[in-house]
N, C-alpha and C. Protein backbone atom coordinates (compact mmCIF):
# COMPACT_ATOMS: atom_id res chain seq x y z
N UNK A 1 0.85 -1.16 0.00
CA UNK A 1 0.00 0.00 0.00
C UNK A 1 0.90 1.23 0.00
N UNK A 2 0.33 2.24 -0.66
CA UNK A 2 1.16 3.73 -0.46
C UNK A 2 0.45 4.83 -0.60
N UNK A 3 0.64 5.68 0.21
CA UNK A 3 -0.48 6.61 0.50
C UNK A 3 0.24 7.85 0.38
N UNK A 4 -0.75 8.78 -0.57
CA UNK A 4 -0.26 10.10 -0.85
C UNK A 4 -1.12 11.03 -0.57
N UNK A 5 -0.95 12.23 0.49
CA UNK A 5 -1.70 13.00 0.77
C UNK A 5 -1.64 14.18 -0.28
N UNK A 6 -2.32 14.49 -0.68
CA UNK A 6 -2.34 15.76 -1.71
C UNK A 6 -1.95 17.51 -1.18
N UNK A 7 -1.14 17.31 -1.31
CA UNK A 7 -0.52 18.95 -1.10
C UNK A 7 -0.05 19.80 -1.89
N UNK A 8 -1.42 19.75 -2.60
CA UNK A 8 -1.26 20.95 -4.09
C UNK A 8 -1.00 20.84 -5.14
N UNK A 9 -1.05 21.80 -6.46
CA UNK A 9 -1.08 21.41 -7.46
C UNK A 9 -0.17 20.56 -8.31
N UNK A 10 0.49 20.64 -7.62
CA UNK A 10 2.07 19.90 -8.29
C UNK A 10 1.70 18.44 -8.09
N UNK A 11 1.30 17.64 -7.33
CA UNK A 11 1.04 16.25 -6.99
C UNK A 11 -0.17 15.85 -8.08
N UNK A 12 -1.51 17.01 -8.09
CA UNK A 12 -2.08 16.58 -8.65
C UNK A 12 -2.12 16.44 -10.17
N UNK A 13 -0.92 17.86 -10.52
CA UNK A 13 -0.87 17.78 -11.74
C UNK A 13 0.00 16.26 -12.63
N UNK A 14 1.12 16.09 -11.39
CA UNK A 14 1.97 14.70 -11.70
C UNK A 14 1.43 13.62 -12.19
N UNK A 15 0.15 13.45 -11.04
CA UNK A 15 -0.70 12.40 -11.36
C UNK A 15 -1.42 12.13 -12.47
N UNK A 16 -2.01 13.35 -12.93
CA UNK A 16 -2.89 13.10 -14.15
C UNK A 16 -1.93 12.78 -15.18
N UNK A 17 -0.48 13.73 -15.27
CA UNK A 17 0.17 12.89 -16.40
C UNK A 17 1.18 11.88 -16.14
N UNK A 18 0.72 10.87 -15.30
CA UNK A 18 1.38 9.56 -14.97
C UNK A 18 2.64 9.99 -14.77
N UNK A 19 3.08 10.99 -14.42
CA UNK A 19 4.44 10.42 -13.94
C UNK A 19 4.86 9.54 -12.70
N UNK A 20 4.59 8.44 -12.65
CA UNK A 20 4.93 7.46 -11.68
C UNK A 20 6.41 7.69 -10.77
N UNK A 21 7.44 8.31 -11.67
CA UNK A 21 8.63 7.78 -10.84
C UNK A 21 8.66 9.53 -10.17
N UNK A 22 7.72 10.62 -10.56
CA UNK A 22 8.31 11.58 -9.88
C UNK A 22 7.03 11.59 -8.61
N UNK A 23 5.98 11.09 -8.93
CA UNK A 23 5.53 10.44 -7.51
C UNK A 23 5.79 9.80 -6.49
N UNK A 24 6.59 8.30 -6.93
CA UNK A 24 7.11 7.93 -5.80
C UNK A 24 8.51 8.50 -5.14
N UNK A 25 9.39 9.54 -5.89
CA UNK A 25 9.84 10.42 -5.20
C UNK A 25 8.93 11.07 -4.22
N UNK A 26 8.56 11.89 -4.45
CA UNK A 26 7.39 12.87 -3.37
C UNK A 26 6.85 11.97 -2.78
N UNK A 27 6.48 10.79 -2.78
CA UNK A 27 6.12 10.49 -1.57
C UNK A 27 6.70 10.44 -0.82
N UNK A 28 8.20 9.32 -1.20
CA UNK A 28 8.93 9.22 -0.08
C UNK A 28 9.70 10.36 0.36
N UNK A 29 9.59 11.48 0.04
CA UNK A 29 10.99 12.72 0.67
C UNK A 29 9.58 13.42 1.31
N UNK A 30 8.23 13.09 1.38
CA UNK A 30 7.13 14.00 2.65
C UNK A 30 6.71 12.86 3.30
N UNK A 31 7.76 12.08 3.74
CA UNK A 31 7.43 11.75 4.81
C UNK A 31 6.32 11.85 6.36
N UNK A 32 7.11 12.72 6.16
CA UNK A 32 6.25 14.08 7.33
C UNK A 32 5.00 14.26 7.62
N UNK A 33 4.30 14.59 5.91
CA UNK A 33 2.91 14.55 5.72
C UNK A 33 2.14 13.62 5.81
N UNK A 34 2.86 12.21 6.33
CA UNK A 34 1.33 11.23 6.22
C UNK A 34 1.55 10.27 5.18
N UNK A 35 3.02 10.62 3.84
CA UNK A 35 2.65 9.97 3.03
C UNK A 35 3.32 8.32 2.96
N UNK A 36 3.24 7.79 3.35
CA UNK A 36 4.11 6.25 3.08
C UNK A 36 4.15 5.32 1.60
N UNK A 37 5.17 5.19 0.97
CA UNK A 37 5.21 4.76 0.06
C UNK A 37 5.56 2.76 0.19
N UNK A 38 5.50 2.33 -0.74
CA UNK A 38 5.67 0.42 -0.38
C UNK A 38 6.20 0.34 0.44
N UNK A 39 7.64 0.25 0.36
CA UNK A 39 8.68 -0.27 1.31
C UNK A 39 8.20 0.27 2.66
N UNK A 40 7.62 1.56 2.57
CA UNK A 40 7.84 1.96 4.43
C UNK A 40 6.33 0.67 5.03
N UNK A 41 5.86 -0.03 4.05
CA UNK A 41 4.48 -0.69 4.42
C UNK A 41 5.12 -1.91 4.11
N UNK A 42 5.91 -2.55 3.78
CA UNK A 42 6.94 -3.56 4.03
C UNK A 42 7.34 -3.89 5.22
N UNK A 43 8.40 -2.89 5.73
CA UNK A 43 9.26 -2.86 7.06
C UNK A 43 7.78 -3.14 7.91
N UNK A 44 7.05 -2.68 8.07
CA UNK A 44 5.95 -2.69 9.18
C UNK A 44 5.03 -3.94 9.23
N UNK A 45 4.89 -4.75 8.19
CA UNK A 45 5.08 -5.70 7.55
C UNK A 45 5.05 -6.76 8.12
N UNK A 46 6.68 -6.83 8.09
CA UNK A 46 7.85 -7.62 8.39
C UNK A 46 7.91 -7.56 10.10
N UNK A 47 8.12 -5.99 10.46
CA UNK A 47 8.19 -5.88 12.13
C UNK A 47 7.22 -6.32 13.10
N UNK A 48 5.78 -6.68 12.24
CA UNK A 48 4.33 -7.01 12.59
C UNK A 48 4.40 -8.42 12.37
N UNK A 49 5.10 -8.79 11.38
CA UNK A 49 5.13 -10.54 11.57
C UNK A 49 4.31 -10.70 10.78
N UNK A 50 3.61 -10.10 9.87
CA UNK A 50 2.26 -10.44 9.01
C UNK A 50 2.83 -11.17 8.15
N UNK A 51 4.08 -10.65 7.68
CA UNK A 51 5.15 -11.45 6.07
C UNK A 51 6.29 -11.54 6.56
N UNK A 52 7.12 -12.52 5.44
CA UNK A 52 8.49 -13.10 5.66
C UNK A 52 9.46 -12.10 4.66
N UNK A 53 10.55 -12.34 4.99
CA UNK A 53 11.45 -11.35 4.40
C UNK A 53 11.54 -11.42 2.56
N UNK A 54 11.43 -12.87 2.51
CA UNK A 54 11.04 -13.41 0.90
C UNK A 54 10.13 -12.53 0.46
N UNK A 55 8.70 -12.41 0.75
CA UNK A 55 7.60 -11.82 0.59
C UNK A 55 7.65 -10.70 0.43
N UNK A 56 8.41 -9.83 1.30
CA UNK A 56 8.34 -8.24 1.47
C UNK A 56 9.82 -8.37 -0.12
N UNK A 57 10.76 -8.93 -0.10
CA UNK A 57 11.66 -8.64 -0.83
C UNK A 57 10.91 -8.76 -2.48
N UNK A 58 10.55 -9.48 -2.98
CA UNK A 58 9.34 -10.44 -3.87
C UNK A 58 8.35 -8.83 -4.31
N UNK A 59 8.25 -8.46 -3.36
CA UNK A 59 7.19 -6.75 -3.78
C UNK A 59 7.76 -5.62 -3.97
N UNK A 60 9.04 -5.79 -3.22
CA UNK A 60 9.61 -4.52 -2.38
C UNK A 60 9.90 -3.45 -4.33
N UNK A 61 9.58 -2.58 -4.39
CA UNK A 61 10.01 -1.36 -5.28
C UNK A 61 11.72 -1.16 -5.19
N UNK A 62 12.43 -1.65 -4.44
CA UNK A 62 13.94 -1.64 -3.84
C UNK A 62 14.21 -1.85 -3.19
N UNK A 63 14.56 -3.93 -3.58
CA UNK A 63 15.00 -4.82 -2.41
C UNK A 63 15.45 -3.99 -1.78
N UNK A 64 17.05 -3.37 -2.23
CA UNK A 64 18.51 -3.15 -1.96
C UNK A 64 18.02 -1.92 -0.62
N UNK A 65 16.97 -0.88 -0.96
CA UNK A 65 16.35 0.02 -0.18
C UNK A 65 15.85 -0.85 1.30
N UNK A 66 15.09 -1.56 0.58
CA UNK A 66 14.54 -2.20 1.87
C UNK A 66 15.38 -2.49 2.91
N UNK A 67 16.35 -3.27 1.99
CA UNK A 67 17.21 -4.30 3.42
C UNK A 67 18.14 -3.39 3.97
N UNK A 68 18.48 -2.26 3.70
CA UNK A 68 19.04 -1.01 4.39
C UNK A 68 18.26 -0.45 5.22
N UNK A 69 17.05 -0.44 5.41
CA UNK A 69 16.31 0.08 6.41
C UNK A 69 15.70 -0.89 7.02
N UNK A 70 15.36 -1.94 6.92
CA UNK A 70 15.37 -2.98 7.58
C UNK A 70 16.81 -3.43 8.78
N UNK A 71 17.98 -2.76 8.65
CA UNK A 71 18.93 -3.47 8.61
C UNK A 71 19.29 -2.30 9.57
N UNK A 72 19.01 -0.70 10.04
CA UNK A 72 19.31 0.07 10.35
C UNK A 72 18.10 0.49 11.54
N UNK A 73 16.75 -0.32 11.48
CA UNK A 73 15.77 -0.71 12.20
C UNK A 73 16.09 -2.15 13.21
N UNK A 74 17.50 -2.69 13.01
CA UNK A 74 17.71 -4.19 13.28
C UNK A 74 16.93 -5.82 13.24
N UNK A 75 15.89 -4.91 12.62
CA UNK A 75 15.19 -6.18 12.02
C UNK A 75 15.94 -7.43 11.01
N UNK A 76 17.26 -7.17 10.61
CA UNK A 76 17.68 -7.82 9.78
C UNK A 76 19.00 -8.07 10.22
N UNK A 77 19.96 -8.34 10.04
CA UNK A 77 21.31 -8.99 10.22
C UNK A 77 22.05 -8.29 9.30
């Protein structure tokens, strides 16, 4: 799941013309606002026990992302 709170025209304009990769930028650098992109719904995931590391890796938008914050959370080795 990834959730984007709308904070103005710039998000909404992104959206209508699909730019996908400058969305999931903005999500993840507004943090702040509420917005969580995959991976941060991964780690929580994983820390909740709901999924296995296979699973979250298998979805993850950036294994290599993941297991760095996984890994800096000590969930990982």
């Amino acid at each position: 799941m990834e959730i984007m709170v709308n904070t103005g025209p710039h998000l909404r304009c992104d959206f209508r013309r699909d730019k996908t990769s400058t969305l999931t930028s903005l999500i993840a650098r507004r943090r702040l606002l509420r917005n969580a992109d995959l991976d941060q719904h991964l780690v929580g995931l994983i820390r909740d026990g709901v999924i296995t590391m296979d699973a979250a890796m298998a979805a993850s938008t950036s294994p290599h992302d993941l297991t760095v914050e996984l890994r800096r959370l000590g969930l990982v080795a």
